[in-house]
Structure formats: structure tokens, C-alpha cells
PDB file of N, CA and C in Angstrom:
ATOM      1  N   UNK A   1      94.781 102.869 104.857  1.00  0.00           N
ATOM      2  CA  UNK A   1      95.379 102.520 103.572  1.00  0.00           C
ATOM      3  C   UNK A   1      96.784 101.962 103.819  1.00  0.00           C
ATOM      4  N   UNK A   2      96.898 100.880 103.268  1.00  0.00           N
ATOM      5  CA  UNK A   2      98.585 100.038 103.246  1.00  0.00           C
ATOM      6  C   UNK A   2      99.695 101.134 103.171  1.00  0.00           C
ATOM      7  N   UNK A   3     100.662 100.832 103.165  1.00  0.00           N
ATOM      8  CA  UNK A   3     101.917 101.326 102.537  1.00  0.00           C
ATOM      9  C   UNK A   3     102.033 101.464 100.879  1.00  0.00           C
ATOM     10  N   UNK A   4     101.792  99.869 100.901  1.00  0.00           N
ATOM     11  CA  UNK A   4     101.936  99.311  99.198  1.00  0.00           C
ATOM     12  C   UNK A   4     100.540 100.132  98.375  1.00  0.00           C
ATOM     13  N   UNK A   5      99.613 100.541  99.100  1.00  0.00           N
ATOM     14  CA  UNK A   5      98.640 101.161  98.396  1.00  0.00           C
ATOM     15  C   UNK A   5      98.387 103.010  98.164  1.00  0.00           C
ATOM     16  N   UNK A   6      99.285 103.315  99.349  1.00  0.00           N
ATOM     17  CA  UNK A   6      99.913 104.470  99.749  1.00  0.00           C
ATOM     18  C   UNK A   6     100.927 105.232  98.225  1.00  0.00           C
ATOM     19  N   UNK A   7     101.582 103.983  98.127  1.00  0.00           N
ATOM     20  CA  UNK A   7     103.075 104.608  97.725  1.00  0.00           C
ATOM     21  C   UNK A   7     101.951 104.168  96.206  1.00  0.00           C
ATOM     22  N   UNK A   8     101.882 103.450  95.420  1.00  0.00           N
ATOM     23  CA  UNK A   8     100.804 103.337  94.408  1.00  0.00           C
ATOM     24  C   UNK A   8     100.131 104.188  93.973  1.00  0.00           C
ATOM     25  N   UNK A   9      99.520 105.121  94.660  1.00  0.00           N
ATOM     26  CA  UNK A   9      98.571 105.917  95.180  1.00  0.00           C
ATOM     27  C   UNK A   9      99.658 107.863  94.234  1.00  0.00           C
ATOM     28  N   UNK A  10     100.639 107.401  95.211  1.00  0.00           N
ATOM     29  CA  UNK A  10     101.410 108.727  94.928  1.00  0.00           C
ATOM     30  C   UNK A  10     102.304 108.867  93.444  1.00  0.00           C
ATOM     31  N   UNK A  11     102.638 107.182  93.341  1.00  0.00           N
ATOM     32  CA  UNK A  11     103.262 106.859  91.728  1.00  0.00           C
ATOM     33  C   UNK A  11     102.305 107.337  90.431  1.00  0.00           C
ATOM     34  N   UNK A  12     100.867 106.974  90.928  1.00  0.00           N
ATOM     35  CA  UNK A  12     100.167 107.070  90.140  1.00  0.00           C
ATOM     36  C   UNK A  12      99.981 108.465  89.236  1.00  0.00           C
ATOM     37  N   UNK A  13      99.638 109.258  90.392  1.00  0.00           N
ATOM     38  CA  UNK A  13      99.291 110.657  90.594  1.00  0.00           C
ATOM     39  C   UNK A  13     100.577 111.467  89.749  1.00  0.00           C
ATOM     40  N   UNK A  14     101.784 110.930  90.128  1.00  0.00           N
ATOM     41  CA  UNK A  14     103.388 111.370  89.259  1.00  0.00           C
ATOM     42  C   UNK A  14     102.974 111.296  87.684  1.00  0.00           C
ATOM     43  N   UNK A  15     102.266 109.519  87.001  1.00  0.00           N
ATOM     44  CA  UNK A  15     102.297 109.344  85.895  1.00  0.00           C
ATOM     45  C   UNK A  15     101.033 109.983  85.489  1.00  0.00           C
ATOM     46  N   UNK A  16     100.245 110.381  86.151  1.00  0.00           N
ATOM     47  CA  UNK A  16      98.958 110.976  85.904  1.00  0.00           C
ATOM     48  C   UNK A  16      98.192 109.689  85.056  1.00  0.00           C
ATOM     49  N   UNK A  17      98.136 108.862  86.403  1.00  0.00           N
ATOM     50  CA  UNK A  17      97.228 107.507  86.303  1.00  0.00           C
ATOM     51  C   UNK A  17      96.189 107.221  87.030  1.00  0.00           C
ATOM     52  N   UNK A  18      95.607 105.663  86.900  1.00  0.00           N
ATOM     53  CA  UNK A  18      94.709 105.741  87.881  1.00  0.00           C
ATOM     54  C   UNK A  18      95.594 104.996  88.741  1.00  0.00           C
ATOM     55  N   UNK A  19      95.283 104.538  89.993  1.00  0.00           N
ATOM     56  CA  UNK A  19      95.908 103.625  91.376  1.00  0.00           C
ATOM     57  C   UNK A  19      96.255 102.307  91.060  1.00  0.00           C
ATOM     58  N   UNK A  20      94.812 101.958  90.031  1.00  0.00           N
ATOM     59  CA  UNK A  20      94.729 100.642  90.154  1.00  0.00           C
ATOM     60  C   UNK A  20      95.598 100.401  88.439  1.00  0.00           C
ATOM     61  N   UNK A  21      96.057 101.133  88.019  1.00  0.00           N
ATOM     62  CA  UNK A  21      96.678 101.089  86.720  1.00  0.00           C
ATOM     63  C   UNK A  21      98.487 100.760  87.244  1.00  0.00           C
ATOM     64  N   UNK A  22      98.658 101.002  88.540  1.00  0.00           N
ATOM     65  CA  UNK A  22     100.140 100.810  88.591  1.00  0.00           C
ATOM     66  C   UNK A  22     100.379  99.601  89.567  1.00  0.00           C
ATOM     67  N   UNK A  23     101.100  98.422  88.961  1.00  0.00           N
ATOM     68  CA  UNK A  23     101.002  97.294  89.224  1.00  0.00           C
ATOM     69  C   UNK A  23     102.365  97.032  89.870  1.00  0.00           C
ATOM     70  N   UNK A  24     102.808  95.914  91.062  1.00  0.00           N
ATOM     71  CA  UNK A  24     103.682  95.681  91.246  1.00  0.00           C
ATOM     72  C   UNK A  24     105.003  95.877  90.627  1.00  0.00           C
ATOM     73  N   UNK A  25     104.161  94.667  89.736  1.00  0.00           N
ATOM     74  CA  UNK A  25     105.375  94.403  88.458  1.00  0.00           C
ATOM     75  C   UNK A  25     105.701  96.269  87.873  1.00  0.00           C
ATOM     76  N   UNK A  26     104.716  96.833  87.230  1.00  0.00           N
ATOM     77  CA  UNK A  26     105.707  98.190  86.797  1.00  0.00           C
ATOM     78  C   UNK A  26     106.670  98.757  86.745  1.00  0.00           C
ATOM     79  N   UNK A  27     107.229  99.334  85.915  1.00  0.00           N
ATOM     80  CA  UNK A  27     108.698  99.912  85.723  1.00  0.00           C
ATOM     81  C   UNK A  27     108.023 101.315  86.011  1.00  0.00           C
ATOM     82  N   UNK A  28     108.893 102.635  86.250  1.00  0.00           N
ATOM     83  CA  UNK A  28     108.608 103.705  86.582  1.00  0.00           C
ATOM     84  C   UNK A  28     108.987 104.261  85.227  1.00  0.00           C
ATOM     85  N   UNK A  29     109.267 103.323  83.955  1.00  0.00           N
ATOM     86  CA  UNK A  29     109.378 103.513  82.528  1.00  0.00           C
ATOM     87  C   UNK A  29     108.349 103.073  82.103  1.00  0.00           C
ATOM     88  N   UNK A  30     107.671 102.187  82.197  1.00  0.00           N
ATOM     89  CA  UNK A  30     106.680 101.554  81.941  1.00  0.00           C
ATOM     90  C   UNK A  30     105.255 102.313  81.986  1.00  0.00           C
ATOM     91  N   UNK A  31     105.788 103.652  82.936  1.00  0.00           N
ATOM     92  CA  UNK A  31     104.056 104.447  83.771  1.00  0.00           C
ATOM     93  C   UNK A  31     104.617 105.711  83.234  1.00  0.00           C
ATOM     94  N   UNK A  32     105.896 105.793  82.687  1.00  0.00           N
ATOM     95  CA  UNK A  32     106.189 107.039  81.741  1.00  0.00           C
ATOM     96  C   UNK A  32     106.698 108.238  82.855  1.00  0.00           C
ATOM     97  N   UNK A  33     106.949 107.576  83.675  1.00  0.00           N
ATOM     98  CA  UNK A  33     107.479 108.440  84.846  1.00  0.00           C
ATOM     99  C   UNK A  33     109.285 108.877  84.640  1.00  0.00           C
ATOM    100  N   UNK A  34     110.012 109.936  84.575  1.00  0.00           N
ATOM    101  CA  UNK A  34     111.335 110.224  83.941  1.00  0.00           C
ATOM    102  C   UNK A  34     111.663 110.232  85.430  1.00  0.00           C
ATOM    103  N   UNK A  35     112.891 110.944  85.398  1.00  0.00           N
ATOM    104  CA  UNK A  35     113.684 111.407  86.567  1.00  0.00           C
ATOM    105  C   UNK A  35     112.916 112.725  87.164  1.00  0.00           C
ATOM    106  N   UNK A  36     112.628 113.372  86.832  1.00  0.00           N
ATOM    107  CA  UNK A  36     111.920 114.484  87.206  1.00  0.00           C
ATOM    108  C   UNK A  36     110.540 113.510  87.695  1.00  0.00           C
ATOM    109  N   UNK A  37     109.906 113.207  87.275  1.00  0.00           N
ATOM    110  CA  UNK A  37     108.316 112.884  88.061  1.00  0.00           C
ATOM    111  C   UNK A  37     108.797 111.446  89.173  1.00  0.00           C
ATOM    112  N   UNK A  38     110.442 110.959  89.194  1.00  0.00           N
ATOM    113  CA  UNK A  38     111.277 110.170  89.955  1.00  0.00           C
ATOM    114  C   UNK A  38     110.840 111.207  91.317  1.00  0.00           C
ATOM    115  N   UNK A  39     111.851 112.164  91.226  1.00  0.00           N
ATOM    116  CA  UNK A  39     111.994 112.901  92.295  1.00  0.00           C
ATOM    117  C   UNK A  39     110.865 113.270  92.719  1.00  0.00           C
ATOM    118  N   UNK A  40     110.086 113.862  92.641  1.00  0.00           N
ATOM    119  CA  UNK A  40     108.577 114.392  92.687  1.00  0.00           C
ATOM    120  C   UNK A  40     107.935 113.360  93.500  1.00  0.00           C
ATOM    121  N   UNK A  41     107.551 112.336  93.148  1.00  0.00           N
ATOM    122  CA  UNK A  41     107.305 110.937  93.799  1.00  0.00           C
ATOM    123  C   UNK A  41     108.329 110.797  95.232  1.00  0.00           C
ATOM    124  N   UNK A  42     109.581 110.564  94.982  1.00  0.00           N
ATOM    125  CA  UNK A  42     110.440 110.502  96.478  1.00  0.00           C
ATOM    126  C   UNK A  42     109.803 111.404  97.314  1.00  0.00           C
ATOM    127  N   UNK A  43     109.540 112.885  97.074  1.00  0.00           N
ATOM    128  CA  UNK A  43     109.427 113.499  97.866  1.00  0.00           C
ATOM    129  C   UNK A  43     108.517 113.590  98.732  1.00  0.00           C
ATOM    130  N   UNK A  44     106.985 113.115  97.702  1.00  0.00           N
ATOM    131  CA  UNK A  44     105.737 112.787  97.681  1.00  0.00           C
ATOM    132  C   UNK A  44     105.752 111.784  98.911  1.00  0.00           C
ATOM    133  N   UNK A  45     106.660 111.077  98.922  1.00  0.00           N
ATOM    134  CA  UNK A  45     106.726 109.408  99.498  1.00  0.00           C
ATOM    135  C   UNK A  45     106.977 110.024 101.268  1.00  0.00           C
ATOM    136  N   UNK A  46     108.244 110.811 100.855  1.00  0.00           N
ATOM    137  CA  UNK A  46     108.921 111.666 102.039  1.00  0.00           C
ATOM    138  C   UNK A  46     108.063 112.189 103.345  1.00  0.00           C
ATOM    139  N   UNK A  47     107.771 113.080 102.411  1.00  0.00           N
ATOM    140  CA  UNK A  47     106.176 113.695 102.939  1.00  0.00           C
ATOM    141  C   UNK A  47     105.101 113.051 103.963  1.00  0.00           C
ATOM    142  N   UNK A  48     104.242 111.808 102.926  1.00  0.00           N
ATOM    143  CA  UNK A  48     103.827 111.312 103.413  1.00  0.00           C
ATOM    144  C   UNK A  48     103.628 110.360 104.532  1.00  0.00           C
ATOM    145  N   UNK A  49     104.864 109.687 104.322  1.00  0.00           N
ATOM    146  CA  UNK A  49     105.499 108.312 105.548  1.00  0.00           C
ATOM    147  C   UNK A  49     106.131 109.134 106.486  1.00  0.00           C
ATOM    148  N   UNK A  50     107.093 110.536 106.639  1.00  0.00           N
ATOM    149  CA  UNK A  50     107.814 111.441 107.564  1.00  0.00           C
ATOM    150  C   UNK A  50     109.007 110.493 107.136  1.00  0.00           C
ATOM    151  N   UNK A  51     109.346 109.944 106.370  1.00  0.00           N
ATOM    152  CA  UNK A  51     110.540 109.215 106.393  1.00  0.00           C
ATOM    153  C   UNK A  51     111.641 110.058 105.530  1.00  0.00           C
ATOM    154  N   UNK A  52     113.200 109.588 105.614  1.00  0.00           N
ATOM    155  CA  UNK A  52     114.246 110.072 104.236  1.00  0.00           C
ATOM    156  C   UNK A  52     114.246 108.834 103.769  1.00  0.00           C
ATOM    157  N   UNK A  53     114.597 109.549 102.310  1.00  0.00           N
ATOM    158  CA  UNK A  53     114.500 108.549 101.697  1.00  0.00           C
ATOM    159  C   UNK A  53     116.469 108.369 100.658  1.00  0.00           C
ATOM    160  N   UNK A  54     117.047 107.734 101.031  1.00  0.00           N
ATOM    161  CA  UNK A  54     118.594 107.522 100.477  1.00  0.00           C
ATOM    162  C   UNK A  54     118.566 107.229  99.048  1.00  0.00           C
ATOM    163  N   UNK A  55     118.244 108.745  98.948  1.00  0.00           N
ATOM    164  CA  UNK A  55     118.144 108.233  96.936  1.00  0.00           C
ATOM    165  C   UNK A  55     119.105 110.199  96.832  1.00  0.00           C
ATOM    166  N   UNK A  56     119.818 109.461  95.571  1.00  0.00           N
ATOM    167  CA  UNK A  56     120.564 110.578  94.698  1.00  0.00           C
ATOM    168  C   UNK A  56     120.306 110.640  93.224  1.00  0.00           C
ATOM    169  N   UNK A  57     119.457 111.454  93.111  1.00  0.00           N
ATOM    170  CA  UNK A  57     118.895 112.015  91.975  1.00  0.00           C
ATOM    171  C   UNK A  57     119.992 111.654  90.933  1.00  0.00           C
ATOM    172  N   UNK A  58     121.340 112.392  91.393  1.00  0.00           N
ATOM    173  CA  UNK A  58     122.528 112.359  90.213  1.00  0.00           C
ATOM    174  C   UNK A  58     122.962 111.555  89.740  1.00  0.00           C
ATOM    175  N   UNK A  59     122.746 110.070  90.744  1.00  0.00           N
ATOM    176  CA  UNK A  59     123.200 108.970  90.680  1.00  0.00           C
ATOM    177  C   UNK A  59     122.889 107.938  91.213  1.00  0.00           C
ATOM    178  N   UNK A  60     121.562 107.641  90.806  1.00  0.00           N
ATOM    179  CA  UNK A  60     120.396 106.716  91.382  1.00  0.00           C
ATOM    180  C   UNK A  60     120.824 105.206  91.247  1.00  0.00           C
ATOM    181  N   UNK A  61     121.853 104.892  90.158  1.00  0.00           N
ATOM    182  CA  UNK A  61     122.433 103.682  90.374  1.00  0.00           C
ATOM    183  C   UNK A  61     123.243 103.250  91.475  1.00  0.00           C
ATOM    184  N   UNK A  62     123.410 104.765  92.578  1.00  0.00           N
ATOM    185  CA  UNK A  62     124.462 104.541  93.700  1.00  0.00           C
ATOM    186  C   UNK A  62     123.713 104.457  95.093  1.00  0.00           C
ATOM    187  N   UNK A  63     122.372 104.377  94.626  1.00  0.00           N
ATOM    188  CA  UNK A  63     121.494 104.443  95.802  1.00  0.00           C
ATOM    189  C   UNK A  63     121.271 103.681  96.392  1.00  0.00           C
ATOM    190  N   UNK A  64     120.905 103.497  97.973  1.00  0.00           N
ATOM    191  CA  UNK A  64     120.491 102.415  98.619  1.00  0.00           C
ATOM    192  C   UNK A  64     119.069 102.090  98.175  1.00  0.00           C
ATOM    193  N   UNK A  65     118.542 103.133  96.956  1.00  0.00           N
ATOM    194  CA  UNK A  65     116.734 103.038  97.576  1.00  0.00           C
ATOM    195  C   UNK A  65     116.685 102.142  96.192  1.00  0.00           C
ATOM    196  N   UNK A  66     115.908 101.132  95.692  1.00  0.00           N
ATOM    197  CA  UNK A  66     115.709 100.322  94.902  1.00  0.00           C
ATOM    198  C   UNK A  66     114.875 100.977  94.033  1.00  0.00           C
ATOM    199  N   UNK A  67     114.766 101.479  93.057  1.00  0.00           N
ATOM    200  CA  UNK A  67     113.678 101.889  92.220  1.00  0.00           C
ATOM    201  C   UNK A  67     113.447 101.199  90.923  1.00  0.00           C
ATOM    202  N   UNK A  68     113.656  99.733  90.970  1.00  0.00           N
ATOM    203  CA  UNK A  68     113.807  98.887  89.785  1.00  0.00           C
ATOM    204  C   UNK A  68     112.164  98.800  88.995  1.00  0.00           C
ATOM    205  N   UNK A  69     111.470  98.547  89.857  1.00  0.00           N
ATOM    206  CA  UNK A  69     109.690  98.198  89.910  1.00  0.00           C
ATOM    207  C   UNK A  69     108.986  98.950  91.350  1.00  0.00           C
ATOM    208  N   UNK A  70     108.024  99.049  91.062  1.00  0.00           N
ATOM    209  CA  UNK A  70     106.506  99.828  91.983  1.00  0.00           C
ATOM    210  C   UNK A  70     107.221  98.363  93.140  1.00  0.00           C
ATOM    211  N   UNK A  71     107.558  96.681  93.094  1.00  0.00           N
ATOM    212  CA  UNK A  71     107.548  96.375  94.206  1.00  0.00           C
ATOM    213  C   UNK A  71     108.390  96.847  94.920  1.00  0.00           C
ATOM    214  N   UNK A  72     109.341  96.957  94.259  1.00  0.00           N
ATOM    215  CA  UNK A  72     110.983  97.359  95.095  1.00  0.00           C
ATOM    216  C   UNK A  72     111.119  98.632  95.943  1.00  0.00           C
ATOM    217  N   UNK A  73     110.137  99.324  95.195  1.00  0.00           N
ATOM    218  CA  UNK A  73     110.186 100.667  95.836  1.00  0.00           C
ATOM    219  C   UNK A  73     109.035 100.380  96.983  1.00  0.00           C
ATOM    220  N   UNK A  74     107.876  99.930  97.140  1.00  0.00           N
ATOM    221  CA  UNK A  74     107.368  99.545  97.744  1.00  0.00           C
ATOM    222  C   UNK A  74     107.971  99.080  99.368  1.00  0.00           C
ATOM    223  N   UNK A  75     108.509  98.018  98.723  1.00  0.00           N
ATOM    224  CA  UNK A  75     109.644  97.491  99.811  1.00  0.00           C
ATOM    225  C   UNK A  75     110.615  98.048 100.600  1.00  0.00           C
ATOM    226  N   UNK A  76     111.286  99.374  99.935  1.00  0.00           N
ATOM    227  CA  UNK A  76     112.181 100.269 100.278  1.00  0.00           C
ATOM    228  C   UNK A  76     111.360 100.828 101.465  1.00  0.00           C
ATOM    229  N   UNK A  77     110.352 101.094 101.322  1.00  0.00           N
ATOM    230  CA  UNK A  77     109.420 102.608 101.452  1.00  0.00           C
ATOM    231  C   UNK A  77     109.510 101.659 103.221  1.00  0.00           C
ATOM    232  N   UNK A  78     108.526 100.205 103.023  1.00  0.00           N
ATOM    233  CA  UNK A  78     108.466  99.494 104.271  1.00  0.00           C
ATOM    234  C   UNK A  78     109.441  99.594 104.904  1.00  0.00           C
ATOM    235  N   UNK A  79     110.248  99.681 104.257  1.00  0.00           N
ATOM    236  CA  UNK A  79     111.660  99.292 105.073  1.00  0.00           C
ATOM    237  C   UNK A  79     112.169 100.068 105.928  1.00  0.00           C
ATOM    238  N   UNK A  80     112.137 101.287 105.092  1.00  0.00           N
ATOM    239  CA  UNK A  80     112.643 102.730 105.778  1.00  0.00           C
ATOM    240  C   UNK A  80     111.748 103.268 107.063  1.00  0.00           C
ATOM    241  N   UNK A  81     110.254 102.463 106.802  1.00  0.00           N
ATOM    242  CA  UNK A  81     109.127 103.024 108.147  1.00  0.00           C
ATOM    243  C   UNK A  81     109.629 101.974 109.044  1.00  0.00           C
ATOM    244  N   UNK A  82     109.810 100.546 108.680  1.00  0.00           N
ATOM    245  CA  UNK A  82     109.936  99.963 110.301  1.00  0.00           C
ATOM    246  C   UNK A  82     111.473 100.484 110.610  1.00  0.00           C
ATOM    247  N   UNK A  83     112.396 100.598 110.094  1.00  0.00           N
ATOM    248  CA  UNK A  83     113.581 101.246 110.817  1.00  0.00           C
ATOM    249  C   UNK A  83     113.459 102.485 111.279  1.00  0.00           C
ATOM    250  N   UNK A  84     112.724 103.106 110.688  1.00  0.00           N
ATOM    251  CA  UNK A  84     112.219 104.503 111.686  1.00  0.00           C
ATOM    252  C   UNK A  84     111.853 104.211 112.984  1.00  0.00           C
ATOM    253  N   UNK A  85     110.604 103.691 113.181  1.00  0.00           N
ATOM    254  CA  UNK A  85     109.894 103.141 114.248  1.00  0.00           C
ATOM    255  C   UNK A  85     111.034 102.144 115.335  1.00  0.00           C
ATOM    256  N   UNK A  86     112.282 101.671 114.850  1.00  0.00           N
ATOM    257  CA  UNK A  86     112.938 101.633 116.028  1.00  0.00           C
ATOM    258  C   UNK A  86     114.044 102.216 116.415  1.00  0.00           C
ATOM    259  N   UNK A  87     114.195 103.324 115.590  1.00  0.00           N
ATOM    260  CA  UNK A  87     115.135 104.291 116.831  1.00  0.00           C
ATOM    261  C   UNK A  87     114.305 105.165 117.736  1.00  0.00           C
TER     262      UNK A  87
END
């Protein structure tokens, strides 16, 4: 299973959706997901990939991690595994 289908996969499950119901484009407002099923999901993400993830709950506008749309976060998620993979 992808990344992008991975992390989809775990968003979904947050909004209590189906997989194929959460689309690129999506807002994590859009799938009715708050700050609480936010975090839940990071962790979910955490978990799964072994990765951290540079997000502050308190102040998610100060974050490196993009959580604008399902792509961005998507993208984050990639991002954070190939920089893992080279240290």
C-alpha cells in the first residue's frame, strides 16, 4: 500500500469514513475531522511510518507539518520518510 493510500487510509478511519471518500483535494474540515481527531491521526501517521512528525497541537499554524488538504499532508508524511531513510 502507497504512502498516499496509507495516510488516506488512517484520515479516514479519524472521520469515520470510507478510504475512498477522502480525496486529495479534502480539507480535514471538509471530513469533519477537529483538532482532537487532528492529533489522533498524527499519531496514527507516527505509528505507522516510525516517523516524528513536527506538528504542535497548540499552534499548528507554527508548524513545519502542512495540514492544509489530505495532499499536503500526504506530502509532509513522504517527506518526513525519505529524510528518515537518509540519516
Amino acid at each position: 500500500m502507497s504512502v498516499s493510500d496509507t495516510t488516506k487510509r488512517i484520515i479516514a478511519e479519524q472521520a469515520m469514513l470510507e478510504p475512498e471518500d477522502v480525496t486529495d483535494e479534502s480539507t480535514l474540515e471538509d471530513l469533519g475531522i477537529d483538532s482532537l481527531g487532528l492529533v489522533e491521526s498524527i499519531f496514527a501517521i507516527e505509528e505507522e511510518f516510525d516517523i516524528q512528525v513536527p506538528f504542535n497541537a497548540n499552534a499548528p499554524e507554527e508548524s513545519d507539518f502542512d495540514v492544509s488538504s489530505v495532499a499536503s499532508i500526504v506530502a509532509a508524511v513522504e517527506g518526513l520518510i525519505a529524510a528518515q531513510k537518509t540519516t
